[in-house]
Protein backbone atom coordinates (compact mmCIF):
# COMPACT_ATOMS: atom_id res chain seq x y z
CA UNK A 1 0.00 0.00 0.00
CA UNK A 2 2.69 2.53 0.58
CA UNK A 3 4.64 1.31 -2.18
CA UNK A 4 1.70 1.62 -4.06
CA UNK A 5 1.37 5.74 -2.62
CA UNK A 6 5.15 6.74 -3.25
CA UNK A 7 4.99 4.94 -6.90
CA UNK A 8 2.13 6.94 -7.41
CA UNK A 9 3.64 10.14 -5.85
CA UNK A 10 6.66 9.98 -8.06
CA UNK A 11 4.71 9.51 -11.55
CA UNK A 12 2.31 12.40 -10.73
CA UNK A 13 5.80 14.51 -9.93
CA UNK A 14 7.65 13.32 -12.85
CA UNK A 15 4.41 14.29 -15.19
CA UNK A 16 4.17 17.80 -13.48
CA UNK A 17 7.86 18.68 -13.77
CA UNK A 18 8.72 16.85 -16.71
CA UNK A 19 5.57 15.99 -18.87
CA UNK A 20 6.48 12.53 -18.92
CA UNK A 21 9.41 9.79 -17.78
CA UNK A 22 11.17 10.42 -21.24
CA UNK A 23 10.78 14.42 -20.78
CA UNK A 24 12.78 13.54 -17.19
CA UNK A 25 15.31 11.39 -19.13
CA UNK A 26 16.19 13.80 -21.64
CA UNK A 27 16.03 16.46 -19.45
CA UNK A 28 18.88 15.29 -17.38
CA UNK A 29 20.72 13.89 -20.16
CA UNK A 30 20.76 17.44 -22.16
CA UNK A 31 21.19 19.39 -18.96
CA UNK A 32 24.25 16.84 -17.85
CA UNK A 33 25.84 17.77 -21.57
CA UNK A 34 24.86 21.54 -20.87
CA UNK A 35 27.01 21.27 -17.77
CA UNK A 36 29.56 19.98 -19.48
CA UNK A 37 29.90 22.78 -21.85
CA UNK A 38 28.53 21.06 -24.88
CA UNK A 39 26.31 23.90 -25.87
CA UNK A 40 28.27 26.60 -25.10
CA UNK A 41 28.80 27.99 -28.71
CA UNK A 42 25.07 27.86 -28.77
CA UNK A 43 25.14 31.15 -25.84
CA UNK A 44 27.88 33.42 -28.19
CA UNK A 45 25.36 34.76 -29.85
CA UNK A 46 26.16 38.55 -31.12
CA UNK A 47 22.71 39.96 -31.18
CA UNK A 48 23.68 43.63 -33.41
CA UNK A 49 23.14 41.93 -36.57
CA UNK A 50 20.08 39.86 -35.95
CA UNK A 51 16.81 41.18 -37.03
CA UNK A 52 14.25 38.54 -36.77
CA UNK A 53 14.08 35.92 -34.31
CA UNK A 54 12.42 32.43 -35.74
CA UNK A 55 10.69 29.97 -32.59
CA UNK A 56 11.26 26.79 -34.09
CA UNK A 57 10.19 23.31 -32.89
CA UNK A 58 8.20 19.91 -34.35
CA UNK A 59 4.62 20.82 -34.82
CA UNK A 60 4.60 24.68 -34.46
CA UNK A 61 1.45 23.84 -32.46
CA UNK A 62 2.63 24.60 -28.82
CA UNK A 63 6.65 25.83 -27.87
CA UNK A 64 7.21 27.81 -31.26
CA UNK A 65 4.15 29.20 -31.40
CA UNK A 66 3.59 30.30 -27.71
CA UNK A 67 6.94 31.65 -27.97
CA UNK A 68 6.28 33.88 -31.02
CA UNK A 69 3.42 35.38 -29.65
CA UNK A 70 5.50 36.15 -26.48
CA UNK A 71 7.75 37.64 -28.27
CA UNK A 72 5.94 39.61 -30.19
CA UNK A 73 4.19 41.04 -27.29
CA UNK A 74 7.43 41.88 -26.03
CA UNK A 75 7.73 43.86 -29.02
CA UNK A 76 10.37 41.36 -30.68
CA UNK A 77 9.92 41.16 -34.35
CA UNK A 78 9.36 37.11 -34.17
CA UNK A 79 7.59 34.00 -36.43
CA UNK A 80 7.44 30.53 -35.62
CA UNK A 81 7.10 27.30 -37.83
CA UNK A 82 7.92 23.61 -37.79
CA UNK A 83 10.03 21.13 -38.35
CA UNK A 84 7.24 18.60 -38.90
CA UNK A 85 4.37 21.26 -39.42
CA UNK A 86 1.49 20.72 -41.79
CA UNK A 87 0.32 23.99 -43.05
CA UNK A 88 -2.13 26.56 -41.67
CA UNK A 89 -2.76 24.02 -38.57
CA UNK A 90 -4.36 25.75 -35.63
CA UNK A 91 -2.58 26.02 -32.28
CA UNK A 92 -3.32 22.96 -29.78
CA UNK A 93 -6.29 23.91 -27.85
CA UNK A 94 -4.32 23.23 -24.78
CA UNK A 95 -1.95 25.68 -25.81
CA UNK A 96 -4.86 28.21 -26.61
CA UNK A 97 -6.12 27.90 -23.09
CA UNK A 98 -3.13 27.80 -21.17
CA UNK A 99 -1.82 31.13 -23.35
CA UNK A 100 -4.94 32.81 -22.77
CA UNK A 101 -4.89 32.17 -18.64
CA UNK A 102 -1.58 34.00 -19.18
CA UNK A 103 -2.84 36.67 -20.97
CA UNK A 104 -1.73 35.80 -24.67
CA UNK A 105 -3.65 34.86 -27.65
CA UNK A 106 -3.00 32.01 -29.98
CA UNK A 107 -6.50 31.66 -31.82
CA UNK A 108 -5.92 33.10 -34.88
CA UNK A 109 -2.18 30.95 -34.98
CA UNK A 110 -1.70 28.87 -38.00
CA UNK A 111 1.02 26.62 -37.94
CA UNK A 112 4.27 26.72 -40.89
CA UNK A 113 6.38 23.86 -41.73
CA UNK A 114 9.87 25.26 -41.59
CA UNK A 115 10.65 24.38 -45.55
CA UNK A 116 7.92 27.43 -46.36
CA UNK A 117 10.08 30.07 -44.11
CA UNK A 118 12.36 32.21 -46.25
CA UNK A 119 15.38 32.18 -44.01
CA UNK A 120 17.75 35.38 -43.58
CA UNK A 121 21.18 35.55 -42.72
CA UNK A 122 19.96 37.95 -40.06
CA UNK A 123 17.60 35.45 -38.27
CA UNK A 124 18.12 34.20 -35.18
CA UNK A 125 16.76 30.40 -35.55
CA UNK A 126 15.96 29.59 -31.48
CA UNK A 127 14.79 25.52 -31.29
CA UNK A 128 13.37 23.85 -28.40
CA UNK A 129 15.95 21.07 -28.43
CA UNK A 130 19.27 19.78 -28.90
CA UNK A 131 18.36 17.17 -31.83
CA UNK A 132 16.42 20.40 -33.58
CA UNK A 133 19.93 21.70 -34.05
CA UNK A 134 20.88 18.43 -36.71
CA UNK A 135 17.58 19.08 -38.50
CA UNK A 136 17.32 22.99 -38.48
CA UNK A 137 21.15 22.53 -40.32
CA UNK A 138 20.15 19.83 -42.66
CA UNK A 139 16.98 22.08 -43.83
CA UNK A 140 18.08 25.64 -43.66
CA UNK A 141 21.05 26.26 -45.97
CA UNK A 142 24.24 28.27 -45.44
CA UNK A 143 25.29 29.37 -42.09
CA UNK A 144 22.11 30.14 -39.97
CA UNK A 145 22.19 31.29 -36.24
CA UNK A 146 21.03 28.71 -33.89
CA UNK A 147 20.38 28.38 -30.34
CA UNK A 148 18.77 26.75 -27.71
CA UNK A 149 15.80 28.78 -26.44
CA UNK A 150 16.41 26.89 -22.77
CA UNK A 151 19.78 28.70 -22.71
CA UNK A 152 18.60 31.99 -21.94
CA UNK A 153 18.14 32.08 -18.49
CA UNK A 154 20.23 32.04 -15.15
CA UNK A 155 19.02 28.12 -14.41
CA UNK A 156 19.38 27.29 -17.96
CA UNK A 157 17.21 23.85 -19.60
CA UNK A 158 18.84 22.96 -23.03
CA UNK A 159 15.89 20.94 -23.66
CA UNK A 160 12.17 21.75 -23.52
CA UNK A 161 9.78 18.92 -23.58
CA UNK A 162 7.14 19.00 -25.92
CA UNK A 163 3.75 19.58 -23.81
CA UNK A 164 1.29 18.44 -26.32
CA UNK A 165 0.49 14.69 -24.80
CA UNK A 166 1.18 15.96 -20.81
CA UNK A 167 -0.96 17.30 -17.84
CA UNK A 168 -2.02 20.86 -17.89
CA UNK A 169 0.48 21.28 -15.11
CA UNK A 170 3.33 20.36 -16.95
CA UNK A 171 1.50 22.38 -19.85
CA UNK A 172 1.91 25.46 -17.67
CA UNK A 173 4.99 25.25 -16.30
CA UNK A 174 6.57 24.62 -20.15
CA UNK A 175 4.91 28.00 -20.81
CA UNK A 176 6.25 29.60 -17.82
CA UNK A 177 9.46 28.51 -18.86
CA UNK A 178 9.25 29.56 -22.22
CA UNK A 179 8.41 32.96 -21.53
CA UNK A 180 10.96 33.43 -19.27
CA UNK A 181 13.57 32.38 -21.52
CA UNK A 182 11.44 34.59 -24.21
CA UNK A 183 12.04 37.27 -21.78
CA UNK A 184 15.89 37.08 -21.62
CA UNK A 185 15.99 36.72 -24.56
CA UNK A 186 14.21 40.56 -25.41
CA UNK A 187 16.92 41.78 -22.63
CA UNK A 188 19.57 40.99 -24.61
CA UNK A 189 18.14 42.76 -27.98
């Protein structure tokens, strides 16, 4: 029976925190890397010459697209589109509900698969995780800026799980984060 309780305990905390046993696994694995300077040419970013940033993750239904709108509220000249992204998709009505508690509006969002984004050598491509990076480079030719959105805070999350299958607390706290690391972000421009 108390086996049974702390078993229990430990899955509701992993889905709240993490969105799911794999977000936990990647999330330490990626943040183990982070601290061991793997990403580091991912933060020397010289922000002077960018002039658009572009949220990118798999769907553009959720991370991407709450982060555009975020950023855009922040003033940020921003878009968003996916890796994996059908075309003129809605956002996930998760996502629309949890943005709107927070006082941002993704109803009219349609979602863009990242091969219909004219890319500019003055973007600033920002993915949600680590294996975006191999896929962002084999799509987007020449020499395009990329980062790590979870990079740009003080407790810094190379990877952000993707929200769309987990609670609405994990759903929340993944926008929380993202806006914060939206936020630092707008700092630095």
């Amino acid at each position: 029976m108390v086996l049974n309780k702390m078993s229990k305990n430990i899955s509701t905390y992993i889905k709240n925190n993490y969105g799911s046993k794999k977000g936990l696994l990647y999330t330490t694995y990626y943040n183990i890397l982070g601290f061991l300077g793997i990403y580091n040419k991912y933060t020397q970013i010289s922000m002077s010459h960018i002039d658009r940033i572009v949220f990118i993750c798999k769907g553009n239904i959720c991370r991407s697209a709450y982060a555009e709108v975020v950023a855009r509220t922040l003033g940020l000249n921003a878009i968003s589109c996916g890796i994996n992204a059908i075309e003129s998709a809605p956002a996930n009505e998760k996502a629309i509900n949890i943005a709107e508690m927070k006082g941002h509006d993704l109803t009219s969002h349609k979602t863009t698969p990242i091969l219909n984004v004219n890319f500019k050598s003055t973007d600033l491509l920002v993915v949600m995780e680590p294996s975006q990076i191999c896929a962002v480079n084999t799509i987007v030719t020449g020499s395009p800026t990329i980062t790590l959105l979870g990079l740009w805070a003080q407790k810094k999350s190379p990877y952000i799980h993707d929200p769309y299958s987990s609670s609405l607390v994990y759903f929340r706290k993944c926008f929380d984060q993202i806006e914060n690391f939206v936020n630092e972000i707008s700092k630095k421009k």
